[in-house]
C-alpha atoms as a PDB file:
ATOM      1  CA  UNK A   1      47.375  35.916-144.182  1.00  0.00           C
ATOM      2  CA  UNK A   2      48.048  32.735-141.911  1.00  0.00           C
ATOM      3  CA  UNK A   3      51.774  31.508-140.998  1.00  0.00           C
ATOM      4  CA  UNK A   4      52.727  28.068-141.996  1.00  0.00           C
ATOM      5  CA  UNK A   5      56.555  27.522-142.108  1.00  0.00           C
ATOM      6  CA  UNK A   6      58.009  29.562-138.687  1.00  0.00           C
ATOM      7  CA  UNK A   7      60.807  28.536-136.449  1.00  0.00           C
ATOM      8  CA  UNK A   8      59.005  29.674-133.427  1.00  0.00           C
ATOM      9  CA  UNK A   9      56.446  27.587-131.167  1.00  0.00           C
ATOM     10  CA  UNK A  10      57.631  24.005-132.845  1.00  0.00           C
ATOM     11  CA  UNK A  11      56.011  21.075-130.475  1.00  0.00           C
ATOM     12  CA  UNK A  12      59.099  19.275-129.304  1.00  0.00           C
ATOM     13  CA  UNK A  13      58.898  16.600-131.634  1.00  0.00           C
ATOM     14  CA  UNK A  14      59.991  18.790-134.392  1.00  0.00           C
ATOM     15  CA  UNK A  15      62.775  20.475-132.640  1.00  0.00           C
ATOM     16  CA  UNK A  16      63.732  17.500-130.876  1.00  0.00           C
ATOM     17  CA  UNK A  17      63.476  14.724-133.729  1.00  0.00           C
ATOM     18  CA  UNK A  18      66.460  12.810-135.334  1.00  0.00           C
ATOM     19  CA  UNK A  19      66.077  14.341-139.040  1.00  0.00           C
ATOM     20  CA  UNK A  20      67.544  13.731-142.497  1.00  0.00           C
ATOM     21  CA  UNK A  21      66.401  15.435-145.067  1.00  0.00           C
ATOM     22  CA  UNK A  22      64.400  12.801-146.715  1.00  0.00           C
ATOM     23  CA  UNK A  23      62.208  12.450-143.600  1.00  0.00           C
ATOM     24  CA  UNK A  24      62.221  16.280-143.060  1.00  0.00           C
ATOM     25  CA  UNK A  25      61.415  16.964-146.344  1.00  0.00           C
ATOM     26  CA  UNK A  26      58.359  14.443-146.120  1.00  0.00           C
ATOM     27  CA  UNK A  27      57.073  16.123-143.012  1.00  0.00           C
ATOM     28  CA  UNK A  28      57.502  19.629-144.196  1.00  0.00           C
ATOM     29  CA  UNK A  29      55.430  18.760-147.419  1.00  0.00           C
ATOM     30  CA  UNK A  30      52.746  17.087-145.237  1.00  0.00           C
ATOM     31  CA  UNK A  31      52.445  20.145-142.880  1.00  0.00           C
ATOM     32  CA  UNK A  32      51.981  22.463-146.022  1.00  0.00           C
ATOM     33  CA  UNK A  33      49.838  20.050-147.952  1.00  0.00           C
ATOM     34  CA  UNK A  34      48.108  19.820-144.998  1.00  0.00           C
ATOM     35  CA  UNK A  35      47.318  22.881-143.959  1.00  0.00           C
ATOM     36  CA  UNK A  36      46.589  25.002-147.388  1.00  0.00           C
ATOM     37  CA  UNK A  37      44.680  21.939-148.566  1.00  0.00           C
ATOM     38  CA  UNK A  38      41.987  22.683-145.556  1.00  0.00           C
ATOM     39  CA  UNK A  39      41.833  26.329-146.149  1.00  0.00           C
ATOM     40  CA  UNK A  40      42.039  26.049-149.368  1.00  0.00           C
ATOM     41  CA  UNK A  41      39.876  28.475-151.575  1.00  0.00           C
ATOM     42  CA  UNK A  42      39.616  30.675-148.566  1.00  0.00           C
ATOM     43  CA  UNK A  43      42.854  32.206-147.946  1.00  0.00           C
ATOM     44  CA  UNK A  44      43.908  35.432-150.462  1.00  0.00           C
ATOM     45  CA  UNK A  45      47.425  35.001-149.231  1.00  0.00           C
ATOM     46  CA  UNK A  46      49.595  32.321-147.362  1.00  0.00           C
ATOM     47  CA  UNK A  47      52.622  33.780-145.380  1.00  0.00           C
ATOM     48  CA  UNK A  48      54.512  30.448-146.301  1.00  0.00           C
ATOM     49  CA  UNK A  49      57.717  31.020-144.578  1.00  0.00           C
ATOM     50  CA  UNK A  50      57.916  33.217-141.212  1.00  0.00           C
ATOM     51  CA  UNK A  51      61.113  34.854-140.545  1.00  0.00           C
ATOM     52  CA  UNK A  52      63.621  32.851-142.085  1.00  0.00           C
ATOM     53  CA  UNK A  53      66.944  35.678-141.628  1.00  0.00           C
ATOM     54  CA  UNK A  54      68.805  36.997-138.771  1.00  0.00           C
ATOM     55  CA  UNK A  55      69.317  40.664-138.484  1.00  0.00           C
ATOM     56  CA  UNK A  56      72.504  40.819-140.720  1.00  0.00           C
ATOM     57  CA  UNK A  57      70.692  39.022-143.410  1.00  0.00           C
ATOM     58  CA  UNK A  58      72.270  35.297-142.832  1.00  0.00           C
ATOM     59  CA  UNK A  59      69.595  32.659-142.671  1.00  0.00           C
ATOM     60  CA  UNK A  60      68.053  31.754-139.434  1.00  0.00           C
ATOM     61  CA  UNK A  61      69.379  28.274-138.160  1.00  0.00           C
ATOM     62  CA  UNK A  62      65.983  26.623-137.702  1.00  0.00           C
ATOM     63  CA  UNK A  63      65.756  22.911-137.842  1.00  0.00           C
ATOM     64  CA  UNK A  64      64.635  23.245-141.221  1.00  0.00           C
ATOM     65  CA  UNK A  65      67.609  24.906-142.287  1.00  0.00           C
ATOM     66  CA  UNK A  66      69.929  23.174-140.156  1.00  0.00           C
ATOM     67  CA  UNK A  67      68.939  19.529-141.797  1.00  0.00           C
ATOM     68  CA  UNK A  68      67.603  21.275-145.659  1.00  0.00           C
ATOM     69  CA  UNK A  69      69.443  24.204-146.212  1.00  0.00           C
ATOM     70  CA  UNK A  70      67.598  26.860-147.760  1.00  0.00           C
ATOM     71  CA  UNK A  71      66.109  24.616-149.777  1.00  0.00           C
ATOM     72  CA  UNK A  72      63.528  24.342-147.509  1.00  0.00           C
ATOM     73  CA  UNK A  73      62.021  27.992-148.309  1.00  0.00           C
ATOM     74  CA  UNK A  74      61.388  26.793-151.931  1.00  0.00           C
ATOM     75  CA  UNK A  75      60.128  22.981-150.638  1.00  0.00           C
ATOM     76  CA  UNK A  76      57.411  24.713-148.594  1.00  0.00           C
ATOM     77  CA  UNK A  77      56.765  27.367-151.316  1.00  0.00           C
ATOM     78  CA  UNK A  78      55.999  24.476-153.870  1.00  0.00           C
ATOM     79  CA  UNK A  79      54.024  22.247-151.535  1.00  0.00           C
ATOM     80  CA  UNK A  80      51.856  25.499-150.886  1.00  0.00           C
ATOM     81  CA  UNK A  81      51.225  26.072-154.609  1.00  0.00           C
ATOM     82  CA  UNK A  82      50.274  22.462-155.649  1.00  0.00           C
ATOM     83  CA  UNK A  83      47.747  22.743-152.602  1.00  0.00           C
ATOM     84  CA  UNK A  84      46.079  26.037-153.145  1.00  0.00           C
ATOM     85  CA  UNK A  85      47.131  27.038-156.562  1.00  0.00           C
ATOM     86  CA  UNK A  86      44.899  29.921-156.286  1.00  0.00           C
ATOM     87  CA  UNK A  87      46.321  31.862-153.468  1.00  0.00           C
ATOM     88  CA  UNK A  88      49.286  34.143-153.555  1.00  0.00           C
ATOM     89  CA  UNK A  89      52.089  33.090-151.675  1.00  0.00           C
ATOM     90  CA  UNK A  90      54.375  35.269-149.331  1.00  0.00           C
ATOM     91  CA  UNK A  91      57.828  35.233-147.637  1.00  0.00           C
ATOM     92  CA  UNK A  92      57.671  37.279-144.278  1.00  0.00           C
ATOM     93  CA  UNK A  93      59.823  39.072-141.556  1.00  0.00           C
ATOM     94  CA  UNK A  94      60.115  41.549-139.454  1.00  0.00           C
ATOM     95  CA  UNK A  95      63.117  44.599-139.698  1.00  0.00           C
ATOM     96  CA  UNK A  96      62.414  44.627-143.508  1.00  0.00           C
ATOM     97  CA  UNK A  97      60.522  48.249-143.290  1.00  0.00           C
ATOM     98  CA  UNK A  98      63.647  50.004-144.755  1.00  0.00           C
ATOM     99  CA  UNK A  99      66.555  49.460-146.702  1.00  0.00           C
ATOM    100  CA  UNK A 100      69.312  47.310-144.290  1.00  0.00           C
ATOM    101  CA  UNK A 101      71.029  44.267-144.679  1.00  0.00           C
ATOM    102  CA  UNK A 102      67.922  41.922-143.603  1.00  0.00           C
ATOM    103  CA  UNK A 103      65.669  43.427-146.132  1.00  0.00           C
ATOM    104  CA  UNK A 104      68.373  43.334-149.044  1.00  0.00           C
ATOM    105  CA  UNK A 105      68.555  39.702-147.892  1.00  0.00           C
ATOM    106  CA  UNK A 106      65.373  39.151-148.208  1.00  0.00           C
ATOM    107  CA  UNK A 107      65.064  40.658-151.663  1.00  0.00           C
ATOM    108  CA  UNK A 108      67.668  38.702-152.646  1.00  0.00           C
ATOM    109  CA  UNK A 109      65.926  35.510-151.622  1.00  0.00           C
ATOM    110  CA  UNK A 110      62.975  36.745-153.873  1.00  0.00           C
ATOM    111  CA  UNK A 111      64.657  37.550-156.696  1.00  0.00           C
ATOM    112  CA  UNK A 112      66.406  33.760-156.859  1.00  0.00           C
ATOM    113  CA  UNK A 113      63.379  32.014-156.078  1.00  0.00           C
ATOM    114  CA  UNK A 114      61.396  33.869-159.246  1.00  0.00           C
ATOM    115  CA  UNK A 115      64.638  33.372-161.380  1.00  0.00           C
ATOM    116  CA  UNK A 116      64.498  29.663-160.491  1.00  0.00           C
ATOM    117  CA  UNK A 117      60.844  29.470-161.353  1.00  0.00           C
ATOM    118  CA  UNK A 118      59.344  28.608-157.641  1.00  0.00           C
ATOM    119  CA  UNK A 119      55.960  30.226-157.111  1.00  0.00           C
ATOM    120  CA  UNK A 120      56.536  33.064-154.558  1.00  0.00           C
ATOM    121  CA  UNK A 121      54.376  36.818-155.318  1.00  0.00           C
ATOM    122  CA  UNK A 122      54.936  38.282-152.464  1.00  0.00           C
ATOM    123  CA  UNK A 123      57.089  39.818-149.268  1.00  0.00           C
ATOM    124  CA  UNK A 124      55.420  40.185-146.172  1.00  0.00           C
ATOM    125  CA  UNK A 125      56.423  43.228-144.150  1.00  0.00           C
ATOM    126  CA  UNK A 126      55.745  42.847-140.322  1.00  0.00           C
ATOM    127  CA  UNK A 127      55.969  46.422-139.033  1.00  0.00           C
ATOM    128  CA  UNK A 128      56.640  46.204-135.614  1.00  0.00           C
ATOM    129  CA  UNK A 129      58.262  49.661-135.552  1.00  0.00           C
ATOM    130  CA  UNK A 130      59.339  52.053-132.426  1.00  0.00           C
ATOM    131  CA  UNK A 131      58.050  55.493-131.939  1.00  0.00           C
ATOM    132  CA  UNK A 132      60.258  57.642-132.952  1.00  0.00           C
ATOM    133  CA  UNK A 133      62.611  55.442-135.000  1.00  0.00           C
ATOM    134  CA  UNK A 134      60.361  54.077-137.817  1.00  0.00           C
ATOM    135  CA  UNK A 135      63.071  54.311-141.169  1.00  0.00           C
ATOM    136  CA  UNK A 136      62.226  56.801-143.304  1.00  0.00           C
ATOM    137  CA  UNK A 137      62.769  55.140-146.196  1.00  0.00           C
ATOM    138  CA  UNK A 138      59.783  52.080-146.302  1.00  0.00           C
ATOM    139  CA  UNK A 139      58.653  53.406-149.754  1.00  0.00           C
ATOM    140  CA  UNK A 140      62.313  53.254-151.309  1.00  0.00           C
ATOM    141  CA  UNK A 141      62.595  49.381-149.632  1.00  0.00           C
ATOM    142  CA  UNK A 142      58.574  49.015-150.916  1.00  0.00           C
ATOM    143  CA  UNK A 143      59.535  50.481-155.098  1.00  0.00           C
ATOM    144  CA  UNK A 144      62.507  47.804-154.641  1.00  0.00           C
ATOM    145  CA  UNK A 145      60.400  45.142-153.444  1.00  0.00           C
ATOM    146  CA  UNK A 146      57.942  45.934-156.393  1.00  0.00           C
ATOM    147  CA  UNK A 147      60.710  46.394-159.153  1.00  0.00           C
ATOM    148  CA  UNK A 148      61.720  43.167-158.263  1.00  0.00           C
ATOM    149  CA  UNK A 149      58.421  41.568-159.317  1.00  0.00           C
ATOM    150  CA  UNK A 150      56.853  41.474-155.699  1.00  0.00           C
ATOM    151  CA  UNK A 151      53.402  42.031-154.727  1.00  0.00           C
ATOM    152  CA  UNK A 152      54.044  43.673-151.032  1.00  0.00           C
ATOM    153  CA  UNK A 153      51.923  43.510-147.658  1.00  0.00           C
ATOM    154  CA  UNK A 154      52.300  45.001-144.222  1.00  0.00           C
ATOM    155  CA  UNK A 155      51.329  42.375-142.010  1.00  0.00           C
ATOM    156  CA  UNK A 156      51.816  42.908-138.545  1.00  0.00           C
ATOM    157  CA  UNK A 157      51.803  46.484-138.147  1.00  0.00           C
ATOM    158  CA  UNK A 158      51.820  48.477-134.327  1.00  0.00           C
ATOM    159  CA  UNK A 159      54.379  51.257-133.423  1.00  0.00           C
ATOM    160  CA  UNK A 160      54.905  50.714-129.885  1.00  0.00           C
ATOM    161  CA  UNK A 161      56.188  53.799-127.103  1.00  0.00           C
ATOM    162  CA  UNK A 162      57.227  53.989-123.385  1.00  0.00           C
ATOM    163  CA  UNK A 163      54.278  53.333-121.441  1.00  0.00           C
ATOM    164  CA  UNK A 164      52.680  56.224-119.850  1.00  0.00           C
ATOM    165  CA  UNK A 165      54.465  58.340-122.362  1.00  0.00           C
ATOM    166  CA  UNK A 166      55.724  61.388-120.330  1.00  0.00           C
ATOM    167  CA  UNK A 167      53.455  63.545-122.844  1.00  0.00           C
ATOM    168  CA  UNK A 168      50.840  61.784-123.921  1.00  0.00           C
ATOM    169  CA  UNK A 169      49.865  64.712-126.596  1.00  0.00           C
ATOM    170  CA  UNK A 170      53.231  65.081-128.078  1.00  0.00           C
ATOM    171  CA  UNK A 171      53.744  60.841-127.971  1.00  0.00           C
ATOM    172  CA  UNK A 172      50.438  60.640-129.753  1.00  0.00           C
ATOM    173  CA  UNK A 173      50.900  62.860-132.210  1.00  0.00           C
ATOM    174  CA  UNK A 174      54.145  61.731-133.223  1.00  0.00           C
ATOM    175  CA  UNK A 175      52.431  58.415-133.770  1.00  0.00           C
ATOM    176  CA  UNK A 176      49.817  59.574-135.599  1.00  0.00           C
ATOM    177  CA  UNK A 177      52.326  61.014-138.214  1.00  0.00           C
ATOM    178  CA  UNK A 178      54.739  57.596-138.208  1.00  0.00           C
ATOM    179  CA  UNK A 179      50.974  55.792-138.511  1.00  0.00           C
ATOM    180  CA  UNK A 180      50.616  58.146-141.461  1.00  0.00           C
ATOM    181  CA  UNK A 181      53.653  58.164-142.848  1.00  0.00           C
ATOM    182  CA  UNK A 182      54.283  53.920-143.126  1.00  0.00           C
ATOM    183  CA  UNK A 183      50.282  54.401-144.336  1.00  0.00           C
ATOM    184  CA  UNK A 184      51.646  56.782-147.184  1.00  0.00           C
ATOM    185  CA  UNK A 185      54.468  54.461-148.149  1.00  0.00           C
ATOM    186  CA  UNK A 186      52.140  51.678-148.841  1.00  0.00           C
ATOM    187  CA  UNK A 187      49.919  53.902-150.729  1.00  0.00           C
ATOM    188  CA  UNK A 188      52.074  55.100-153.095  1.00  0.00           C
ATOM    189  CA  UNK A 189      53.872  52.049-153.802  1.00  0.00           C
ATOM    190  CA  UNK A 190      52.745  50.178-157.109  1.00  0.00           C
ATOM    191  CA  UNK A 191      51.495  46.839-155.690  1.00  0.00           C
ATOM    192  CA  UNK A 192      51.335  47.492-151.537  1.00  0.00           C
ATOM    193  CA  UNK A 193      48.327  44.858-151.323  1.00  0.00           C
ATOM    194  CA  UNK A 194      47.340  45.788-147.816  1.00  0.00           C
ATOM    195  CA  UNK A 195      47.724  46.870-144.135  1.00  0.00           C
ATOM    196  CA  UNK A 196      47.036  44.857-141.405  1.00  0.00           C
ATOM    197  CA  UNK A 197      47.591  45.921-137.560  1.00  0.00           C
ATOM    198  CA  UNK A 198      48.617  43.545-134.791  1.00  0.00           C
ATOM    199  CA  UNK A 199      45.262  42.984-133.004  1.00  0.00           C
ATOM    200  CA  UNK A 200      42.637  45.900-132.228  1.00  0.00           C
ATOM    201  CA  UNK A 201      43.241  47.808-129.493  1.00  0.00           C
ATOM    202  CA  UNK A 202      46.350  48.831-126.565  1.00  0.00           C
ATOM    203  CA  UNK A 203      43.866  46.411-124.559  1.00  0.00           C
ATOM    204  CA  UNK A 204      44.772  43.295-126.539  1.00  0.00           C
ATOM    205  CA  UNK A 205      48.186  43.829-127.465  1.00  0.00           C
ATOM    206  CA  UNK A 206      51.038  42.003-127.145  1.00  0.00           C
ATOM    207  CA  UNK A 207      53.589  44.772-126.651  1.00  0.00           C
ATOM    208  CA  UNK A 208      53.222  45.065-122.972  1.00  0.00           C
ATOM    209  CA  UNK A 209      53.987  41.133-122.229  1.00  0.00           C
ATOM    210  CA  UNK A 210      57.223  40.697-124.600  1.00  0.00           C
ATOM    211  CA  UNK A 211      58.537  44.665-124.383  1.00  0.00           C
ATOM    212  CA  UNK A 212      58.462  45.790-120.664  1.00  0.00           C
ATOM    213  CA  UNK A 213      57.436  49.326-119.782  1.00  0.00           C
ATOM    214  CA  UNK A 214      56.028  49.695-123.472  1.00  0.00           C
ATOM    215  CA  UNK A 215      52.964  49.893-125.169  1.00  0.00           C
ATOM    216  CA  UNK A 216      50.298  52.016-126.499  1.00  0.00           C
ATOM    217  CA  UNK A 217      51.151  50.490-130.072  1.00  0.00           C
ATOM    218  CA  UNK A 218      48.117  50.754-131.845  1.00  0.00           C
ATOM    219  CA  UNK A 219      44.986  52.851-133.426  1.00  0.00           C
ATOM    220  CA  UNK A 220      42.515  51.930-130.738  1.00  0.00           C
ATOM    221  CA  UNK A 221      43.218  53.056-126.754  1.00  0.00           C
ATOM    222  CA  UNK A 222      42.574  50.233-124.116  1.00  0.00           C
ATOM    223  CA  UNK A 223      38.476  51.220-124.152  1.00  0.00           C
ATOM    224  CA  UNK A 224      38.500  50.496-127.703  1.00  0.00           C
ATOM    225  CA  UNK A 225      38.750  54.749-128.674  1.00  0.00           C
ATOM    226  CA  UNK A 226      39.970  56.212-131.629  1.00  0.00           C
ATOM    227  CA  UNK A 227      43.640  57.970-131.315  1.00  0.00           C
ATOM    228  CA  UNK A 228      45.251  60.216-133.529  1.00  0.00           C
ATOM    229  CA  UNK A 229      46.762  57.053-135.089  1.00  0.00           C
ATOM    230  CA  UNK A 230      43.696  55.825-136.323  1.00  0.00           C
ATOM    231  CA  UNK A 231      43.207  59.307-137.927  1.00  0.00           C
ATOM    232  CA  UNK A 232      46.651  59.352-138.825  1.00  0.00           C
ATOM    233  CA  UNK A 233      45.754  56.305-140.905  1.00  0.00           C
ATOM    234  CA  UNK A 234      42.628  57.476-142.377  1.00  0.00           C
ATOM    235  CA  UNK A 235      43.460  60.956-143.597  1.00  0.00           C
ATOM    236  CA  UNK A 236      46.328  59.129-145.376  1.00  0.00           C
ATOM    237  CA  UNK A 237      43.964  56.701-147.094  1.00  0.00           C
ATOM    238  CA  UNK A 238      41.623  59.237-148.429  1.00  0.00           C
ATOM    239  CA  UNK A 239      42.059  59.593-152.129  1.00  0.00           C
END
């Protein structure tokens, strides 16, 4: 799944420009044209739009929707589909794991696009969780998501902790359950397409440079070892 419509990391000509929306419009449809038509035939799923909501569930005020509205979610959506009509599209956030106002938002947004016929499958579900506060509801939010008509995908997944943890052996094995447990929600939710975690190992993360004093997020240790996440994971995906 590849980003193509995100608010973050513009080049300054975008955030900068003097926009209406006829010639905001033009260069959103020739970013997504452009893109999806040179991938095209190669990518199973296009994360079309990248965090379009604030945490209370408004809609973030990007330059897109500061000159289109949120009209701009469905432009991008239908640019996408005339350029790769064969690969499923997606709308996709973070703090959408469990039920809260962002994620209702966010359903919300899929359920009017499908009503108004724009070609959208899917909801993107970032995971970026914290040990030890990962919701416990994810498959409630997922059967939603579904019921609703959308295929879903966790996309980004790592469950970060303080960094050293001040027992390692406890801190792992709580993450191996949460690993386990988010694992669990997507398997037993009709349509859950796929996990995908947020690089490899704690070596290449990005925790450590954007979250200070935290880390340890993921299934593989810093020399590329299995933890208990990774087994966490596994056990959960045996049938």
């Amino acid at each position: 799944m590849m980003h193509i419509v995100w608010h973050s990391q513009l080049p300054s000509w975008v955030t900068s420009g003097t926009w209406n929306t006829t010639t905001l419009t033009a260069a959103l449809v020739n970013h997504v044209t452009t893109v999806a038509t040179h991938f095209k035939g190669k990518m199973m799923h296009w994360d079309v739009v990248n965090e379009a909501f604030n945490e209370d569930g408004t809609f973030r005020s990007s330059i897109f929707y500061q000159v289109l509205g949120d009209s701009y979610i469905e432009i991008a959506l239908r640019a996408a589909a005339a350029a790769d009509p064969a690969a499923k599209l997606y709308l996709n956030d973070y703090n959408i794991e469990g039920v809260n106002a962002k994620s209702t938002a966010m359903l919300n947004l899929f359920k009017r696009l499908k009503a108004a016929g724009v070609p959208v499958h899917g909801i993107g579900v970032q995971g970026h969780l914290i040990s030890g506060q990962v919701p416990t509801d994810i498959d409630v939010n997922f059967n939603r998501m579904v019921a609703a008509g959308a295929d879903v995908a966790i996309t980004e997944l790592d469950i970060r902790m303080p960094v050293p943890p001040a027992n390692q052996t406890a801190a792992y094995a709580q993450q191996a359950a949460e690993y386990a447990a988010v694992t669990n929600a997507c398997k037993v939710t009709g349509r859950c397409v796929g996990i995908t975690i947020w690089d490899i190992s704690d070596k290449n993360s990005w925790i450590p440079s954007v979250f200070a004093g935290q880390g340890d997020a993921l299934p593989w240790d810093v020399n590329y070892q299995k933890k208990p996440a990774y087994y966490g994971m596994a056990r959960t995906l045996k049938p």
